[in-house]
Structure formats: structure tokens, C-alpha cells
Protein backbone atom coordinates (compact mmCIF):
# COMPACT_ATOMS: atom_id res chain seq x y z
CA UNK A 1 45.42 -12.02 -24.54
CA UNK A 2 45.62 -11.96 -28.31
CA UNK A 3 46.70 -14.72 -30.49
CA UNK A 4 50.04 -14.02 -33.02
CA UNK A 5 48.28 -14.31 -36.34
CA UNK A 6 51.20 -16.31 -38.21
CA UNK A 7 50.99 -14.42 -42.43
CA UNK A 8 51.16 -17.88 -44.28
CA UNK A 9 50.66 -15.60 -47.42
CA UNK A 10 53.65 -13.70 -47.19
CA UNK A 11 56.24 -16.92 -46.67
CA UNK A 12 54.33 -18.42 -50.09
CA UNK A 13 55.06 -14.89 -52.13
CA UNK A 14 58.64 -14.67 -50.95
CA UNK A 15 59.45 -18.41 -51.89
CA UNK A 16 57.83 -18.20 -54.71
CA UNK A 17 59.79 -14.79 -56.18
CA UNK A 18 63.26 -15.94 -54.71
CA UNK A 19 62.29 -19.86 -57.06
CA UNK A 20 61.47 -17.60 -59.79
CA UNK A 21 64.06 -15.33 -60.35
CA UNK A 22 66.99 -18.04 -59.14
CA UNK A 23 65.50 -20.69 -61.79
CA UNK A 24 64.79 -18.16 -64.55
CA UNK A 25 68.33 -16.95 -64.66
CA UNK A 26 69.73 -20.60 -64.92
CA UNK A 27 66.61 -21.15 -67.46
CA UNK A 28 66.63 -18.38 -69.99
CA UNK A 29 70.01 -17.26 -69.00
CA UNK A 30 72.82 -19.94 -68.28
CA UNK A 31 70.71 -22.89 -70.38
CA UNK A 32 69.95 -19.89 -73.14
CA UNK A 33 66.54 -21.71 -73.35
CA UNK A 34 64.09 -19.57 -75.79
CA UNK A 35 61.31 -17.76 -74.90
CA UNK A 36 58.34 -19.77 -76.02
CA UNK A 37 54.96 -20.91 -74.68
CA UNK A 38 56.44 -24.54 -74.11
CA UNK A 39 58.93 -23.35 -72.55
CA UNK A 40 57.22 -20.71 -70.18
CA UNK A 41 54.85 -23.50 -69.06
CA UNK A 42 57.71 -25.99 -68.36
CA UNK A 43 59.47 -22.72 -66.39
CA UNK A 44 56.17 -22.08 -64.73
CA UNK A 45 56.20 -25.98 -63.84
CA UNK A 46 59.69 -26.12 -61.97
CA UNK A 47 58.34 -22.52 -60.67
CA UNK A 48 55.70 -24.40 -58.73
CA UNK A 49 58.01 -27.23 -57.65
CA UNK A 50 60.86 -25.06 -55.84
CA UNK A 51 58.45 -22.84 -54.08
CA UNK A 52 56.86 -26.17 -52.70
CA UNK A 53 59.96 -27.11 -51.25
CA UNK A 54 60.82 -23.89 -49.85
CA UNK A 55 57.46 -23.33 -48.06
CA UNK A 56 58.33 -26.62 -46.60
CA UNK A 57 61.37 -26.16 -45.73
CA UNK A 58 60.08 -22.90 -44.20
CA UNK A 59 57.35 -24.61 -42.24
CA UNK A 60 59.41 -26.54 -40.53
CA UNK A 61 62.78 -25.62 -39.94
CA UNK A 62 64.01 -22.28 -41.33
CA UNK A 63 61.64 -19.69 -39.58
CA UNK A 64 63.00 -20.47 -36.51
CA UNK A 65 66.40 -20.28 -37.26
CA UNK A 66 68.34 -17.46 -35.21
CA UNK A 67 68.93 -15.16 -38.25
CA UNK A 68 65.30 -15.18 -39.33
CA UNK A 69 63.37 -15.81 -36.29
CA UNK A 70 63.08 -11.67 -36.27
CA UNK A 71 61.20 -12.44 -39.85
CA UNK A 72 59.24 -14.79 -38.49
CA UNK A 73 58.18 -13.04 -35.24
CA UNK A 74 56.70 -16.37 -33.78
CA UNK A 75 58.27 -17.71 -30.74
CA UNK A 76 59.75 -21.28 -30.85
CA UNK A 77 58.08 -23.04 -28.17
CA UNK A 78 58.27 -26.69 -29.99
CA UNK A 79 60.10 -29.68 -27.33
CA UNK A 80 59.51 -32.04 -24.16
CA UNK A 81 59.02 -29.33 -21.80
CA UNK A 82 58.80 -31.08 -18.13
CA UNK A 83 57.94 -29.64 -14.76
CA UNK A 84 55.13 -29.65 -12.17
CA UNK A 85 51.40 -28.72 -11.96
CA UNK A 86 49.37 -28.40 -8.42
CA UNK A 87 45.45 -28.62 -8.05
CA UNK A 88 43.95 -25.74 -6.47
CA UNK A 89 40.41 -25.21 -4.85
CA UNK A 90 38.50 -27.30 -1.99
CA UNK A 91 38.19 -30.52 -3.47
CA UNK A 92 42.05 -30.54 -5.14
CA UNK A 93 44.67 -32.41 -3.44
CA UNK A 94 46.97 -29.02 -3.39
CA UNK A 95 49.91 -31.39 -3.44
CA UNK A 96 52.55 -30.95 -6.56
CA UNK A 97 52.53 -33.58 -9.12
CA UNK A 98 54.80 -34.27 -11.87
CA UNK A 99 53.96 -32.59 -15.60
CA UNK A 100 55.37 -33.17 -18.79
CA UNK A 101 54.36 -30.82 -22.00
CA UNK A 102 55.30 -31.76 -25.48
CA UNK A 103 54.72 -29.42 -27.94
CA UNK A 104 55.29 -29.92 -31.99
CA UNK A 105 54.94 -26.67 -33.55
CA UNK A 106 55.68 -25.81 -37.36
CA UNK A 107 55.75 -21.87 -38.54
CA UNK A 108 51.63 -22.36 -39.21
CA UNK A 109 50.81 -24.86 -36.81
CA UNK A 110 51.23 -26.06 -33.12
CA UNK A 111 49.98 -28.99 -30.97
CA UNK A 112 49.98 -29.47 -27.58
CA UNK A 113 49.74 -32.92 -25.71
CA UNK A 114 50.70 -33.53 -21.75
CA UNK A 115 51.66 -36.28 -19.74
CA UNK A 116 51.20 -36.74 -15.65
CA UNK A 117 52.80 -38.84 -13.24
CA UNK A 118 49.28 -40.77 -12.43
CA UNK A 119 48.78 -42.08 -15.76
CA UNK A 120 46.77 -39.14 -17.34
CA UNK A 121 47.32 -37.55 -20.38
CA UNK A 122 46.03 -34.93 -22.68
CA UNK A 123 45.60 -34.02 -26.04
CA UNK A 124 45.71 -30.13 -27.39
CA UNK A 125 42.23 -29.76 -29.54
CA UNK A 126 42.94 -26.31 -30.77
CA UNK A 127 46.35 -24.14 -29.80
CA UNK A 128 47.70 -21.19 -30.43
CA UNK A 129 50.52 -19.10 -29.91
CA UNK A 130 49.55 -15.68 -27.81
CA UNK A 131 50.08 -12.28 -26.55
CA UNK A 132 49.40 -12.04 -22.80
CA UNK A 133 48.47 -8.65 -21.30
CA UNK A 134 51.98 -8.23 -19.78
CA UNK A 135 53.68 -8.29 -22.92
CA UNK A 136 55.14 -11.77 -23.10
CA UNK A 137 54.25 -14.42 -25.51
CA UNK A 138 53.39 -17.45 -24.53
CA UNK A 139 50.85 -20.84 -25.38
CA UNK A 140 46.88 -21.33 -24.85
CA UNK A 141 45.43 -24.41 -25.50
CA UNK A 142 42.26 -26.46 -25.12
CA UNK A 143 42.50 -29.80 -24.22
CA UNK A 144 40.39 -33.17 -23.53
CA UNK A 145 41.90 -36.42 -21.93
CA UNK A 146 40.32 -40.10 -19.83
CA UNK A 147 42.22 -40.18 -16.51
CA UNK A 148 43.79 -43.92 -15.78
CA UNK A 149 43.48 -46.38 -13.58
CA UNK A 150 46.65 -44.63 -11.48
CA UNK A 151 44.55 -41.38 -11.18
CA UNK A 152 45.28 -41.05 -7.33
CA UNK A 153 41.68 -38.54 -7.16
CA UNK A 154 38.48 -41.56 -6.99
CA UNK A 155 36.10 -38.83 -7.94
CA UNK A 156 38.23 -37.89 -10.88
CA UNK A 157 38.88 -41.22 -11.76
CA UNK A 158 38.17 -42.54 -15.67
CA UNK A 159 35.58 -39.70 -16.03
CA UNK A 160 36.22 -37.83 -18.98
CA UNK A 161 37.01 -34.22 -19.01
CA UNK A 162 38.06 -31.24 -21.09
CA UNK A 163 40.32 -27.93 -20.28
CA UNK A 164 42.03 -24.92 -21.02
CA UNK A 165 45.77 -23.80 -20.30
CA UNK A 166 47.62 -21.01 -20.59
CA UNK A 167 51.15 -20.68 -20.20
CA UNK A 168 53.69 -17.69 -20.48
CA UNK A 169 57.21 -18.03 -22.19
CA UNK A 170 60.20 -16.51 -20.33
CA UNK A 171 63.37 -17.18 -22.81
CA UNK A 172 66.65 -18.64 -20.46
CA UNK A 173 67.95 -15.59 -18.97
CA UNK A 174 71.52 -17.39 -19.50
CA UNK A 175 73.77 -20.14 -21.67
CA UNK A 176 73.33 -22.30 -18.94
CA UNK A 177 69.43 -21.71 -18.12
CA UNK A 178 66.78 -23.13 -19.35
CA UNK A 179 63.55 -21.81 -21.23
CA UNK A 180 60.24 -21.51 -18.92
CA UNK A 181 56.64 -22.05 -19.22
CA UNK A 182 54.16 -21.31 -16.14
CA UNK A 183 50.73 -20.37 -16.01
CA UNK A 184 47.01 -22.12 -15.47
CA UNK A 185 44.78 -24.42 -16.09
CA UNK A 186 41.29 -24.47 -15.73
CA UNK A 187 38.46 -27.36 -16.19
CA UNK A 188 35.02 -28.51 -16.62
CA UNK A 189 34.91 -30.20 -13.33
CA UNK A 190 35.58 -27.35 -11.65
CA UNK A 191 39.26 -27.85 -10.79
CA UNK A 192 42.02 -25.55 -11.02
CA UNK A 193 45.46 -25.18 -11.25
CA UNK A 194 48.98 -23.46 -11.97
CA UNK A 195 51.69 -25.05 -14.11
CA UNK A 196 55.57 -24.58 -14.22
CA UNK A 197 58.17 -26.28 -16.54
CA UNK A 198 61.49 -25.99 -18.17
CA UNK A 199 62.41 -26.96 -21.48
CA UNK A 200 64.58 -30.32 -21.10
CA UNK A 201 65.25 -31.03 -25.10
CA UNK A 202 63.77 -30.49 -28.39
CA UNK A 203 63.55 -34.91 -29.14
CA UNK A 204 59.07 -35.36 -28.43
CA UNK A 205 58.90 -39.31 -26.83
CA UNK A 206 55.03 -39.10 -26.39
CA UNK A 207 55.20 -40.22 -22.99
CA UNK A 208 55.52 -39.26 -19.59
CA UNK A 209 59.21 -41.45 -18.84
């Protein structure tokens, strides 16, 4: 497993050239404004702004559009992805519960949070977008969470506990098919797991309903 290393650096450079020579034709060129140090400082200025507001625009929305996710080369895994998990191992239930995974991902960042059918949730504390050793992409991230009162385990129940996850991402083989994430889990209570679940929409409601 290796994780994608997303090039902030390069984005930055490429905003920042496309602001400068856009706004220094309409500067120097179409507003025939003269080249002085005033002038340069004031160009540098609106410089600075644009390629702000491209980066940002770039962080959030553009590097995954269709025509540049090839740029980009990271794999847009942000939504409500919902599904099932099962506990493995001899003191598991090894019944199928119900699973929700919401991820919010930006071109340099991504967080992961989950949501369970017994009350317990999740929170991602570090994620990252991968490389698995069969070639896919996919998502690994650590997690903590408090079961709730629901928890249907009474060993489990409100003791706090931490975990890693890692899921592979098979793209919808069809118009009509739907994205996939499956993999495992694995905790410090020394439980087990496998995950499966389909992308359902892109719209996060930070819960499990």
C-alpha cells in the first residue's frame, strides 16, 4: 500500500502563471497602464488575489472535474457512501450490520467519518488516499469513536476505542451502477471486520438516517 502524494506545489505555480499572464495582458496591454514600480506592485497585488481564488477553486471543485481529473490523478471518493460491515473473530457477533461512510475530500485533503445502525459512530483522525498492492486505489483511515447506549455488544458497550480501515475503490462498471468501496477494519479491542458499500449521493447529512 502506498499513499497518492497529492503535488499542492504544482496546482499553486500553474494558477499563479495562468493569473499572471491573463491579468497582465488586460493590465499593461488593454488598460495601456505604464510600467512603473507602483504599478508593478499593484499588478503583483491582483497577481496574488486571482491565484487565491483559483487554488480555491481548484481545491474544491475543478480537479475533479472529468476533463482534468487525468491532471489531477486523485480519485474522487468524496459522498454518503452506505452499505454493510460484519464482525469477524470469536467474540464478534458475525451477523451483518448496517454502515454508512461519509467522506469530504478536497484535492489536498480528505476526512472520513462513519455511522452504524446501533448508534455508533466514528471520526477519521488521519486519511489518506492509497495505492493497494493490486493496483487499485482506494481509502485508509484511522479512526476513534464512544459506542452508544444502542451498542447491541455489552462488552463493547460505551468503552472507547480506536481503528484502522482500509477500503478499495472499484469505479461503476456501468451508467446505471454504482461506485464501490470494500475492504477491512481492524481494532484495538481485538475485533475485526470487512466492509462493503456503494456510493448513494454526493449531499454528506452527518448521520446514519
Amino acid at each position: 500500500m502506498r499513499v497518492i502524494r497529492r503535488n499542492v506545489f504544482t496546482p499553486i505555480v500553474y494558477c499563479a502563471i495562468f493569473s499572471a499572464l491573463v491579468l497582465g495582458w488586460v493590465y499593461f496591454h488593454y488598460l495601456k497602464r505604464a510600467i512603473s514600480p507602483e504599478n508593478v506592485i499593484s499588478f503583483i497585488g491582483y497577481v496574488s488575489f486571482a491565484t487565491t481564488i483559483l487554488w480555491q477553486l481548484w481545491d474544491r471543485w475543478l480537479w475533479h472535474w472529468p476533463l482534468l481529473r487525468k491532471i489531477s490523478r486523485v480519485p474522487n471518493l468524496s459522498g454518503r457512501w452506505a452499505g454493510s460491515y460484519r464482525r469477524l473473530g470469536g467474540e464478534s457477533d458475525n451477523r451483518q450490520h448496517s454502515y454508512v461512510l461519509e467522506i469530504r475530500q478536497t484535492f489536498s485533503t480528505i476526512c472520513c467519518s462513519t455511522y452504524q445502525d446501533n448508534g455508533t459512530s466514528s471520526a477519521g483522525i488521519l486519511s489518506e488516499v492509497c495505492d493497494f498492492a493490486d493496483g487499485r486505489v482506494g481509502v485508509t483511515f484511522f479512526w476513534e469513536g464512544i459506542p452508544q447506549a444502542t451498542e447491541t455488544c455489552q462488552r463493547l458497550k460505551n468503552e472507547e476505542y480506536r481503528g484502522m480501515t482500509a477500503l478499495t475503490y472499484s469505479p461503476p462498471p456501468g451508467k446505471s451502477k454504482r461506485a464501490v468501496l470494500e475492504g477491512e477494519y481492524f481494532t484495538n479491542r481485538e475485533t475485526q471486520g470487512v466492509v462493503h458499500v456503494e456510493r448513494k449521493s454526493g449531499k454528506l447529512l452527518q448521520r446514519f438516517g
